[in-house]
Protein backbone atom coordinates (compact mmCIF):
# COMPACT_ATOMS: atom_id res chain seq x y z
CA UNK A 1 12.94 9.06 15.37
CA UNK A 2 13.10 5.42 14.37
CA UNK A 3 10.33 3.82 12.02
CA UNK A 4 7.95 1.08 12.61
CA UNK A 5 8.87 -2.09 11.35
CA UNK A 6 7.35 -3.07 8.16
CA UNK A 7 5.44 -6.09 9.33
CA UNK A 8 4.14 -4.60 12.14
CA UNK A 9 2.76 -1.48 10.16
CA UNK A 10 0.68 -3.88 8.11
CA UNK A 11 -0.58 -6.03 10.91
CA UNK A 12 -1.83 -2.57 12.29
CA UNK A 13 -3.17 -1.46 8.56
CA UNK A 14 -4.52 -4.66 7.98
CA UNK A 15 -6.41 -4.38 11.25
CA UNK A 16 -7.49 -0.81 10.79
CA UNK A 17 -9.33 -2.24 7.16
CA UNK A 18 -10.73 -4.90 9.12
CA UNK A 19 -12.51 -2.45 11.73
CA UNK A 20 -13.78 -0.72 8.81
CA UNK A 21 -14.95 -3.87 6.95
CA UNK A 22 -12.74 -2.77 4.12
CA UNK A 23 -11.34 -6.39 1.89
CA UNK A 24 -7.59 -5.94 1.99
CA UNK A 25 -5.31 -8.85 1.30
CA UNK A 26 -1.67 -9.21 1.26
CA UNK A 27 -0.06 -10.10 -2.37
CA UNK A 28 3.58 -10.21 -1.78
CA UNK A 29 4.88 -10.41 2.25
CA UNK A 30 8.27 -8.22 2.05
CA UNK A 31 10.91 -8.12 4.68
CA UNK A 32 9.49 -7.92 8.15
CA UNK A 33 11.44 -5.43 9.21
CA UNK A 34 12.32 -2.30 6.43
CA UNK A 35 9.98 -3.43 3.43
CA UNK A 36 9.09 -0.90 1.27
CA UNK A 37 5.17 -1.48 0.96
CA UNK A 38 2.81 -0.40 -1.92
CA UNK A 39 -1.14 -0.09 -1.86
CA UNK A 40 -3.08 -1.17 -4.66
CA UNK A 41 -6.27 0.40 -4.13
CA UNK A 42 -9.03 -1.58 -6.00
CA UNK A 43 -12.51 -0.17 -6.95
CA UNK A 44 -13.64 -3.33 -8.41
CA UNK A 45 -14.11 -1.42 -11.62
CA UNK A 46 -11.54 -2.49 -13.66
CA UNK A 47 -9.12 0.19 -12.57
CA UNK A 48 -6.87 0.87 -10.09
CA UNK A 49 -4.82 3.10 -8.11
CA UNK A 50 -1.27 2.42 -6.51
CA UNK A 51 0.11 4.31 -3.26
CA UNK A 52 4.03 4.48 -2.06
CA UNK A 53 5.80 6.21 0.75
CA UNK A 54 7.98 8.70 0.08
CA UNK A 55 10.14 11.03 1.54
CA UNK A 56 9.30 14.16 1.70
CA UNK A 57 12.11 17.21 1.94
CA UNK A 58 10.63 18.17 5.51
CA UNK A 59 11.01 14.53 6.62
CA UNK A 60 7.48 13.42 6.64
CA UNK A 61 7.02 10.30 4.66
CA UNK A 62 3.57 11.41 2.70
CA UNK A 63 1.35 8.35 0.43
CA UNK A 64 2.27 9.11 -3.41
CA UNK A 65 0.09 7.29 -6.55
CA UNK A 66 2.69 5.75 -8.10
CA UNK A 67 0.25 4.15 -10.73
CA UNK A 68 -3.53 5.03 -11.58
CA UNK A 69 -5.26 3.47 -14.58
CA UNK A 70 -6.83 0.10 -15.50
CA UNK A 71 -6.04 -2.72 -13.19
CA UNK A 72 -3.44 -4.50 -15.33
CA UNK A 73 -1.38 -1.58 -16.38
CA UNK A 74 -1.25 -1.01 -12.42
CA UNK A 75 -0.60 -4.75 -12.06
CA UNK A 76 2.18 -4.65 -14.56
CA UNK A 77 3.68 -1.47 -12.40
CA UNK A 78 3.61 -3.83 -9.44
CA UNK A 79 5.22 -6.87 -11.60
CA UNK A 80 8.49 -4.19 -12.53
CA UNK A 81 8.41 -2.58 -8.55
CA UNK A 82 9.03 -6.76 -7.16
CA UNK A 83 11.44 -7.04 -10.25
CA UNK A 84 13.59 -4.69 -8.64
CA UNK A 85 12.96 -4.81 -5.32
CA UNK A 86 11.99 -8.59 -3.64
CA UNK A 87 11.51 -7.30 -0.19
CA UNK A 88 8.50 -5.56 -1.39
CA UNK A 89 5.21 -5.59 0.36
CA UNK A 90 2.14 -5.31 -1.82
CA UNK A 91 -1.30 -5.29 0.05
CA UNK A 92 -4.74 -4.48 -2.31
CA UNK A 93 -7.13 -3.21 -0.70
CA UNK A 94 -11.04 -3.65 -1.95
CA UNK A 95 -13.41 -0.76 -1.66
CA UNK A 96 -16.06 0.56 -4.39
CA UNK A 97 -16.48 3.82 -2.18
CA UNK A 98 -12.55 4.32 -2.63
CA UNK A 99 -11.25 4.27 0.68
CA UNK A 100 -7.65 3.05 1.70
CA UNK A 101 -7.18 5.01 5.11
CA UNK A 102 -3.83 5.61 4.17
CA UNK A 103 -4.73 9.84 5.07
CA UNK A 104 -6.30 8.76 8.39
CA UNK A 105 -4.16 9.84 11.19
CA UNK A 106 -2.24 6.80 12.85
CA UNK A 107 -1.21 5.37 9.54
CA UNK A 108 1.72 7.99 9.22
């Protein structure tokens, strides 16, 4: 089964925010088409919480916290991720109530 382009799954995530009047903005526009994207999930708080895709051994391609802490340490994990990888998407996404979406179906 082939995967949705990159771009195109954050015009569609973007837009699925927007619905929900959830703030998200885009920090760093990867490649269009096979970007690896992260989530910074922001409760205005002074913490944060950072999502990836990964692969999971049945195939599925589950949301993992790959950071969770105050906002700069999770900044500083997103500083090292673009390090290594410049094709990297970054979107942060604003909510006080938590929510990122990222379990609701249609985002998988």
């Amino acid at each position: 089964m082939s995967r949705l382009a990159s771009g195109l799954w954050v015009q569609a995530y973007l837009m699925r925010l927007q619905i929900e009047t959830i703030p998200a903005y885009v920090l760093a526009h990867g490649d269009d088409t096979a970007g690896a994207i992260l989530v910074k999930l922001n409760p205005l708080d002074g913490t944060a919480r950072l999502f990836q895709r990964v692969m999971a051994m049945d195939g599925s391609r589950p949301w993992d916290v790959l950071a969770d802490g105050p906002e700069n340490e999770v900044d500083a994990a997103i500083a090292r991720q673009r390090k290594s990888d410049p094709d990297l998407w970054v979107i942060e996404v604003e909510s006080r109530a938590g929510r990122h979406m990222l379990d609701e179906p249609g985002l998988d």
